[in-house]
C-alpha atoms as a PDB file:
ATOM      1  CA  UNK A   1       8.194 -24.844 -36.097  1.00  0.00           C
ATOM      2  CA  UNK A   2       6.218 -26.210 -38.852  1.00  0.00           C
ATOM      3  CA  UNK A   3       7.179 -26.567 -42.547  1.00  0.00           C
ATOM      4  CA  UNK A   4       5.667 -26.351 -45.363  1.00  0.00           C
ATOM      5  CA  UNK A   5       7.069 -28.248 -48.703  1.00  0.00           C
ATOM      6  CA  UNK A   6       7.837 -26.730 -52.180  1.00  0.00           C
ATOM      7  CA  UNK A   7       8.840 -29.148 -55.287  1.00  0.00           C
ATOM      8  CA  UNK A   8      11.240 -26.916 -57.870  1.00  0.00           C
ATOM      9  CA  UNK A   9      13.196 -27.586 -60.370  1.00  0.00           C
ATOM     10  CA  UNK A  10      16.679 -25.654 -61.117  1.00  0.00           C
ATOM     11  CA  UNK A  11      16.930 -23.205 -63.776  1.00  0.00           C
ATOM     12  CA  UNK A  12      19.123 -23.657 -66.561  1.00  0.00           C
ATOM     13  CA  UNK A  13      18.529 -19.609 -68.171  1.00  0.00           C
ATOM     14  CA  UNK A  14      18.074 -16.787 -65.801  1.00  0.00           C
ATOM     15  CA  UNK A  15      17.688 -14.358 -68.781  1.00  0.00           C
ATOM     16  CA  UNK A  16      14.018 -11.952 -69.403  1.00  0.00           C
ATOM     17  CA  UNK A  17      12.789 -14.890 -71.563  1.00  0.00           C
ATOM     18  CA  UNK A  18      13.301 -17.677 -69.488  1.00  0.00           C
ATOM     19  CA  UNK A  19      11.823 -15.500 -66.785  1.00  0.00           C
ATOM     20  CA  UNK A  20       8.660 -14.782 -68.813  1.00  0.00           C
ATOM     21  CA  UNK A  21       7.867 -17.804 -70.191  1.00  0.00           C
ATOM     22  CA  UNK A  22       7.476 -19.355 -66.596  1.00  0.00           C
ATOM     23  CA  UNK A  23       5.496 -16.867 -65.341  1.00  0.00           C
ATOM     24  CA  UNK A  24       3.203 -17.381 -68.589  1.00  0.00           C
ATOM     25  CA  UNK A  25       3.101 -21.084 -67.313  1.00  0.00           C
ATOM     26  CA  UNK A  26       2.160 -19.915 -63.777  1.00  0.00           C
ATOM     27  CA  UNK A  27       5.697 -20.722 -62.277  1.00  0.00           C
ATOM     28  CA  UNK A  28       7.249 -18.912 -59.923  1.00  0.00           C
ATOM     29  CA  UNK A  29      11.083 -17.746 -60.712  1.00  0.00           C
ATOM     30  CA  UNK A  30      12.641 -18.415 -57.092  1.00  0.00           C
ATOM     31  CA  UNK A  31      16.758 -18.139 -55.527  1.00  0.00           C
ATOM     32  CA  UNK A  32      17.799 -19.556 -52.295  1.00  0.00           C
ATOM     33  CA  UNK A  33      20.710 -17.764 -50.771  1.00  0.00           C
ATOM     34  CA  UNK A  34      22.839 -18.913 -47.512  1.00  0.00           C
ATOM     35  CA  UNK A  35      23.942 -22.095 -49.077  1.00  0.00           C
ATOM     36  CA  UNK A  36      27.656 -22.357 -50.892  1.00  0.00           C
ATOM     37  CA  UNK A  37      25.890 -21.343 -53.845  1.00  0.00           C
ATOM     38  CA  UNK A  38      23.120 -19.370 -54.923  1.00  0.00           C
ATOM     39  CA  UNK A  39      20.489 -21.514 -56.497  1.00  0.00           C
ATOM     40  CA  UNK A  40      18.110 -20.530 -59.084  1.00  0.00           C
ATOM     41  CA  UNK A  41      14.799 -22.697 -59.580  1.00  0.00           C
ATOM     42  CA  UNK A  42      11.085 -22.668 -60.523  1.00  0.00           C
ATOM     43  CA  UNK A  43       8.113 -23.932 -58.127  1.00  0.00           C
ATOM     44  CA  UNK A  44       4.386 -23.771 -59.122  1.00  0.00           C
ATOM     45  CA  UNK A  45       2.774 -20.701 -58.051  1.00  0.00           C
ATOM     46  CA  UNK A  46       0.102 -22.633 -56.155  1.00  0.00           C
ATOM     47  CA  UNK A  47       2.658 -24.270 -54.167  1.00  0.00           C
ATOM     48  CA  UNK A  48       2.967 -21.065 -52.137  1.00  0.00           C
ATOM     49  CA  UNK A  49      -0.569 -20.403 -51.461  1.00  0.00           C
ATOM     50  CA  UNK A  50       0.374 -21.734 -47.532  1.00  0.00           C
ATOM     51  CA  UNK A  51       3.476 -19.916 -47.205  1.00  0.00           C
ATOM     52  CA  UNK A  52       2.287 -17.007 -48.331  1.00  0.00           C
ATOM     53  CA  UNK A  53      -1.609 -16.283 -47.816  1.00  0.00           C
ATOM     54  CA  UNK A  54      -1.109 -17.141 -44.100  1.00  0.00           C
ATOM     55  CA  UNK A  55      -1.054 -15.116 -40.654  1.00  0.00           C
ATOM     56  CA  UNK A  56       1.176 -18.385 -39.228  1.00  0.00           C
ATOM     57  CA  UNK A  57       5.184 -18.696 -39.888  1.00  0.00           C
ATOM     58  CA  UNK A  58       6.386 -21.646 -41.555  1.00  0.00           C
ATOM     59  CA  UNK A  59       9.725 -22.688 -42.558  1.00  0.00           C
ATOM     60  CA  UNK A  60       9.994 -24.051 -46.015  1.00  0.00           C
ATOM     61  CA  UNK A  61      11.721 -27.089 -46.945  1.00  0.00           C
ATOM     62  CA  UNK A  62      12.909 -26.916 -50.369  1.00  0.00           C
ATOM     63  CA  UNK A  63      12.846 -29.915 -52.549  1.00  0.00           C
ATOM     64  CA  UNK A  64      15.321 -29.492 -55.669  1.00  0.00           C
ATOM     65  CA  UNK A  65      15.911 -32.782 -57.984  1.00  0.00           C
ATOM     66  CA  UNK A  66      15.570 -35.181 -54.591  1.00  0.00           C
ATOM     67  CA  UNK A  67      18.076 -32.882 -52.858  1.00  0.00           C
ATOM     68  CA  UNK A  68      16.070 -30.948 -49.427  1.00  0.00           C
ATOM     69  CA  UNK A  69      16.891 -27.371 -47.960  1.00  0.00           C
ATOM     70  CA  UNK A  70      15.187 -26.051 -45.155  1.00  0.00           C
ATOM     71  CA  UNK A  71      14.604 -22.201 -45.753  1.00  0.00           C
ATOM     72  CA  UNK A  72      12.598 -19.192 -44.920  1.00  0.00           C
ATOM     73  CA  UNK A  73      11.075 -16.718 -47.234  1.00  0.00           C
ATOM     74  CA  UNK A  74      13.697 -13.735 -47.049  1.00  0.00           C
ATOM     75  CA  UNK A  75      11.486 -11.649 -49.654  1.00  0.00           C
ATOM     76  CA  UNK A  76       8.783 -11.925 -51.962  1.00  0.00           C
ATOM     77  CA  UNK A  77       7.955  -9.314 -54.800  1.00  0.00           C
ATOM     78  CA  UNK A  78       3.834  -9.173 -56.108  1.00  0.00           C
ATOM     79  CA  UNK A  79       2.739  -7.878 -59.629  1.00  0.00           C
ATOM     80  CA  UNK A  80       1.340  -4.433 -58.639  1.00  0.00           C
ATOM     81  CA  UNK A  81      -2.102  -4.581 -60.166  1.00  0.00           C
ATOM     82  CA  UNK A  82      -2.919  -8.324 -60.258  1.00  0.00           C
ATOM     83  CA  UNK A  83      -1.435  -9.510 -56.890  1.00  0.00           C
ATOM     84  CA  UNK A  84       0.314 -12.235 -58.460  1.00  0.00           C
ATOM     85  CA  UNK A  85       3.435 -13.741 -57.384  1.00  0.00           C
ATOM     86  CA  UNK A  86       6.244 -11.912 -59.819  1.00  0.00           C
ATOM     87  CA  UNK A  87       9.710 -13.536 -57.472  1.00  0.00           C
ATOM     88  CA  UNK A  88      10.928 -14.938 -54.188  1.00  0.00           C
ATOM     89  CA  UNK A  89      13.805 -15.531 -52.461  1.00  0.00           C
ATOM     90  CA  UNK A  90      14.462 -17.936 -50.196  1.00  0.00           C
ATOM     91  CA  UNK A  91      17.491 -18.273 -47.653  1.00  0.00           C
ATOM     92  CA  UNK A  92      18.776 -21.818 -46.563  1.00  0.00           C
ATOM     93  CA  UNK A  93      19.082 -22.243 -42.607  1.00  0.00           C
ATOM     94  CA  UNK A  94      21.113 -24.552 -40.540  1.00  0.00           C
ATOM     95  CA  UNK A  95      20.708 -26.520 -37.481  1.00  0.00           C
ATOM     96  CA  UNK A  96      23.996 -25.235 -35.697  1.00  0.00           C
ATOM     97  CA  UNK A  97      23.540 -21.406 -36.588  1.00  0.00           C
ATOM     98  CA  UNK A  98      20.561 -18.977 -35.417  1.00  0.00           C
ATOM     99  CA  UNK A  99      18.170 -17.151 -37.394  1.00  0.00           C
ATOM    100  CA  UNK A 100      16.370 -14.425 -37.068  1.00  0.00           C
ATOM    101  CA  UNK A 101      12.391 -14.251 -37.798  1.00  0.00           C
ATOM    102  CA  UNK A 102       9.460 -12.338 -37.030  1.00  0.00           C
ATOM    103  CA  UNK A 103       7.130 -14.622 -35.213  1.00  0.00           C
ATOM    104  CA  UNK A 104       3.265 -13.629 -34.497  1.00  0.00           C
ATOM    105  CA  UNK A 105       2.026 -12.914 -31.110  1.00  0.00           C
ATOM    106  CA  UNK A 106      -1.109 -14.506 -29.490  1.00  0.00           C
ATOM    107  CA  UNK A 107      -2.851 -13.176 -26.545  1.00  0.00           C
ATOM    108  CA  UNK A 108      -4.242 -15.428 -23.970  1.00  0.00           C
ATOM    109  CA  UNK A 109      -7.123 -14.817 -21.497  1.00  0.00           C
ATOM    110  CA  UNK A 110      -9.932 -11.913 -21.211  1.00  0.00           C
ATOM    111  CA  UNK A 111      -8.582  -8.502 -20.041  1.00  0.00           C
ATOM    112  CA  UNK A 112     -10.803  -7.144 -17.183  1.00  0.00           C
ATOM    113  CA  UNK A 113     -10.211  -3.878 -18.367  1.00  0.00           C
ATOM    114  CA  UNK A 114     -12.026  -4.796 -21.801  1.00  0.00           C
ATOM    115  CA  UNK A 115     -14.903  -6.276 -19.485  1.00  0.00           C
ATOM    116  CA  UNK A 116     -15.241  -2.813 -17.964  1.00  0.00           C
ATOM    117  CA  UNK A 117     -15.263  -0.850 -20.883  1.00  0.00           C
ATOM    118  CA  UNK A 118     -11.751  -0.312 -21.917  1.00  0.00           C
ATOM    119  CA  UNK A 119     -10.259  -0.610 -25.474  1.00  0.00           C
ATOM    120  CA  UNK A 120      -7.598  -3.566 -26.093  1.00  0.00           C
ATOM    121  CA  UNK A 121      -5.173  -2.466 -28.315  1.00  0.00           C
ATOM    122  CA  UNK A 122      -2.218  -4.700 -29.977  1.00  0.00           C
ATOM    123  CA  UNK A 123       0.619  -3.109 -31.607  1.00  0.00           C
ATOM    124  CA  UNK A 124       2.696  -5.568 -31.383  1.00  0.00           C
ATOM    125  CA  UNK A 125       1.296  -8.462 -33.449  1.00  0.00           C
ATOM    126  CA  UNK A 126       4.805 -10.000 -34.334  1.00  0.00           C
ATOM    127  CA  UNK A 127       8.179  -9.890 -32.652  1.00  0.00           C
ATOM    128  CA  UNK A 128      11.285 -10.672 -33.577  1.00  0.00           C
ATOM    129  CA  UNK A 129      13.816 -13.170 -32.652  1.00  0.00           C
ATOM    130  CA  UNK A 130      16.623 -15.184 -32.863  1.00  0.00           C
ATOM    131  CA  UNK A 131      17.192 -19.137 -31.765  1.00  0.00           C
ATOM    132  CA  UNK A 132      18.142 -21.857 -33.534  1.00  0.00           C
ATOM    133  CA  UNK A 133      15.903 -23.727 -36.071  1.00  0.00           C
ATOM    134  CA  UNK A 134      15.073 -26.216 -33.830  1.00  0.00           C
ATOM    135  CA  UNK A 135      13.853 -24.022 -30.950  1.00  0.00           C
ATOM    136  CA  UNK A 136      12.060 -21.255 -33.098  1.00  0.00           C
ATOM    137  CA  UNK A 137       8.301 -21.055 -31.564  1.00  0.00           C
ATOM    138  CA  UNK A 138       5.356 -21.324 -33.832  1.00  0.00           C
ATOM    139  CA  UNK A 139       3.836 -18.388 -31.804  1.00  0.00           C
ATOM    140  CA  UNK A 140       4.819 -16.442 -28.702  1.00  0.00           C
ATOM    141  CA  UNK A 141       1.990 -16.346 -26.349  1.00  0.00           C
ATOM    142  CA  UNK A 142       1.009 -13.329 -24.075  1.00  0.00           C
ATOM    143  CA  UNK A 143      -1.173 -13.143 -21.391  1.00  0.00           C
ATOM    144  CA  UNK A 144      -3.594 -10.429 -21.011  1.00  0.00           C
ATOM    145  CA  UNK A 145      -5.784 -11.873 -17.897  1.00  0.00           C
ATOM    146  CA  UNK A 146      -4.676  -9.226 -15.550  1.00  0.00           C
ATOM    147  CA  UNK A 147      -4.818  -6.076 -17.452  1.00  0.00           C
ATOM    148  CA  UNK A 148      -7.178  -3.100 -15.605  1.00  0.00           C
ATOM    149  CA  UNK A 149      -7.650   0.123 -17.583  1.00  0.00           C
ATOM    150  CA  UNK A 150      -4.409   2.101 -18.190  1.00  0.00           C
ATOM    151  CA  UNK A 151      -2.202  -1.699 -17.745  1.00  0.00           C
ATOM    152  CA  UNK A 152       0.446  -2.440 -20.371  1.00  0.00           C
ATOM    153  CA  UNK A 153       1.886  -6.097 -21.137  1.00  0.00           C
ATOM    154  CA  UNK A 154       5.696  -5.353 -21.722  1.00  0.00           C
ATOM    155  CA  UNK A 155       8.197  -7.539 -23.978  1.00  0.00           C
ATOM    156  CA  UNK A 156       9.942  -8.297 -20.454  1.00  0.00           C
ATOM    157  CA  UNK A 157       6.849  -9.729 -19.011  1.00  0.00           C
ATOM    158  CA  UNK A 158       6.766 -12.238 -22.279  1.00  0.00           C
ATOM    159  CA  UNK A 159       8.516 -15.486 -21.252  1.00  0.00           C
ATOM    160  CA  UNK A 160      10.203 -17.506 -24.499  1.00  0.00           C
ATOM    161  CA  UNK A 161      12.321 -20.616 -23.789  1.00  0.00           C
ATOM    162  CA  UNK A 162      15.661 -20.704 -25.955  1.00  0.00           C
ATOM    163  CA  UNK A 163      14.458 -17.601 -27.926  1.00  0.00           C
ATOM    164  CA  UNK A 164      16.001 -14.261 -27.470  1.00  0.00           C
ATOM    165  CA  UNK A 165      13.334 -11.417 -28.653  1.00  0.00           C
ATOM    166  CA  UNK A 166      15.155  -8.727 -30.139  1.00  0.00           C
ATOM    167  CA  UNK A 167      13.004  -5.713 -29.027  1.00  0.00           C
ATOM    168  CA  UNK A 168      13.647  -3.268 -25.800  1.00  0.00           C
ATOM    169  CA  UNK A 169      12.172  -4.623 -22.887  1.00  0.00           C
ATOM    170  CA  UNK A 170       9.853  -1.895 -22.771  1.00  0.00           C
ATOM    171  CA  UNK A 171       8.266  -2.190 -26.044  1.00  0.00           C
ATOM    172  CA  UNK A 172       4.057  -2.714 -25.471  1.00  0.00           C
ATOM    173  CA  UNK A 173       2.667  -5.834 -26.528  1.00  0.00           C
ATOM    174  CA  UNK A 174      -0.496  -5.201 -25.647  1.00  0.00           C
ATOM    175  CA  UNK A 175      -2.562  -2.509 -23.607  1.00  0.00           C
ATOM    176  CA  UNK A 176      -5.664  -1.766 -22.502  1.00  0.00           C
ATOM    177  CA  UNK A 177      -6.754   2.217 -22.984  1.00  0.00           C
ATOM    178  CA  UNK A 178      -9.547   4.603 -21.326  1.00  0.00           C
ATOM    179  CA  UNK A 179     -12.238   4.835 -24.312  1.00  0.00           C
ATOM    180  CA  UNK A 180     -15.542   6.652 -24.558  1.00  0.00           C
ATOM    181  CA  UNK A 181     -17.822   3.308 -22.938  1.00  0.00           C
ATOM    182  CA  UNK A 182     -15.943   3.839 -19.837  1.00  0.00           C
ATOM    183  CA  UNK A 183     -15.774   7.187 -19.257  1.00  0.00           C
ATOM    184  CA  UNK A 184     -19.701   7.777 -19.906  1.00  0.00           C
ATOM    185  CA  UNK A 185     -21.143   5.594 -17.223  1.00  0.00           C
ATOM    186  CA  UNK A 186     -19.084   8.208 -14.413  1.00  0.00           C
ATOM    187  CA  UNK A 187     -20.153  11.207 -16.349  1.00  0.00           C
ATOM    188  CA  UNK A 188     -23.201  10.656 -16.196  1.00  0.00           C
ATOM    189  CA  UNK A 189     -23.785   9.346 -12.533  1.00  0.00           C
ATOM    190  CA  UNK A 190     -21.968  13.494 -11.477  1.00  0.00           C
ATOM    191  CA  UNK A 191     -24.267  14.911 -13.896  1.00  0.00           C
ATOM    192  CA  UNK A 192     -27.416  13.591 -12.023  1.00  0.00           C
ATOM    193  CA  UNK A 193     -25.626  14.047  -8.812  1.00  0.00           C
ATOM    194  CA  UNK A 194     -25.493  18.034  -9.368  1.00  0.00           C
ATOM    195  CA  UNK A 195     -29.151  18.395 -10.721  1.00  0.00           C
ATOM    196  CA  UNK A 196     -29.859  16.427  -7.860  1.00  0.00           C
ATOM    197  CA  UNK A 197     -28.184  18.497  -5.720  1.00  0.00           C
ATOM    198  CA  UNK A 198     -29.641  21.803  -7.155  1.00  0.00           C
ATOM    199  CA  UNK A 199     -33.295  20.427  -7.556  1.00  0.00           C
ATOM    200  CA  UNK A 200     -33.159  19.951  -3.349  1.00  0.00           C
ATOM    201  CA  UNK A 201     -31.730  23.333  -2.950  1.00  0.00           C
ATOM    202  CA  UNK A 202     -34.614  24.901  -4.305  1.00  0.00           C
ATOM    203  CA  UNK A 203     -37.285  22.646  -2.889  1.00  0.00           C
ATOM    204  CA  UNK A 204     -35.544  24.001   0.651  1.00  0.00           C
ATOM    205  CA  UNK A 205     -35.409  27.458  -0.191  1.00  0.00           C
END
């Protein structure tokens, strides 16, 4: 999985003030849990535009006074009006102990039930799971080549090496649905089929 780097620097005061004042200098109060102790730090709120403003899943390695922690974001709070970054918290992961992430889907091929008329619908744009660091995908791929009108693509069907996906196996991925361009086209042909039929029943009466 790829990572993304963030340059801090530890916090000395925790308090409102402290707090304030680097927000004031567009800093970004921060904590990374998981670690033998919590650590409190500061980054630059621009360091977190690719973390943050980004359909993808990175890790984030951590860079603290030369010292390096490889992390995910565990939660991030936004100012409610302006949209700016208000906290985050960060927790540290380890090469010998499993995480669990939400990592995004992508679908692969054309669905020949689209092609016909259907509607491809995807309500499963992330799944979760949990592997080790080192074998945590950057996507999950799905392959939608063979679904007809009325098919379903199932979690089961899903193949992920060294990566359990924590979902039932019947959860839909994807589907494709019946939907108003595919119905019409058979509508219409028994429509002109009956007038059809009644305009020869009269001509032979």
């Amino acid at each position: 999985m790829k990572s993304i780097t963030i340059k801090g620097s530890k916090r000395e005061s925790v308090g409102k003030v402290a707090t304030k004042a680097l927000r004031n200098a567009d800093k970004v109060p921060c904590v990374l849990y998981g670690g033998e102790n919590v650590l409190h730090f500061s980054a630059d709120e621009k360091a977190f535009k690719n973390l943050v403003y980004t359909p993808n899943v990175y890790t984030a390695t951590i860079e603290l006074d030369g010292e390096k922690s490889t992390c995910i974001l565990q939660d991030i709070q936004f100012h409610p009006v302006t949209d700016k970054i208000l906290h985050v918290d960060f927790y540290q992961l380890f090469d010998d102990k499993e995480v669990t992430m939400e990592i995004p889907v992508t679908l692969l091929g054309n669905a020949p039930g689209v092609v016909t008329g259907g509607s491809l619908r995807f309500p499963k744009r992330k799944l979760k799971v949990k592997a080790l660091l080192s074998n945590l995908p950057d996507t999950i791929n799905a392959d939608i080549s063979k679904l007809e009108i009325g098919d379903k693509l199932f979690v089961r069907e899903l193949k992920v090496e060294n990566c359990a996906i924590l979902h039932p196996e019947n959860t839909v991925v994807a589907q494709v649905r019946m939907s108003r361009a595919a119905v019409a086209p058979s509508e219409t042909e028994e429509g002109e089929g009956e007038e059809t039929t009644e305009e020869t029943t009269e001509a032979e009466a």
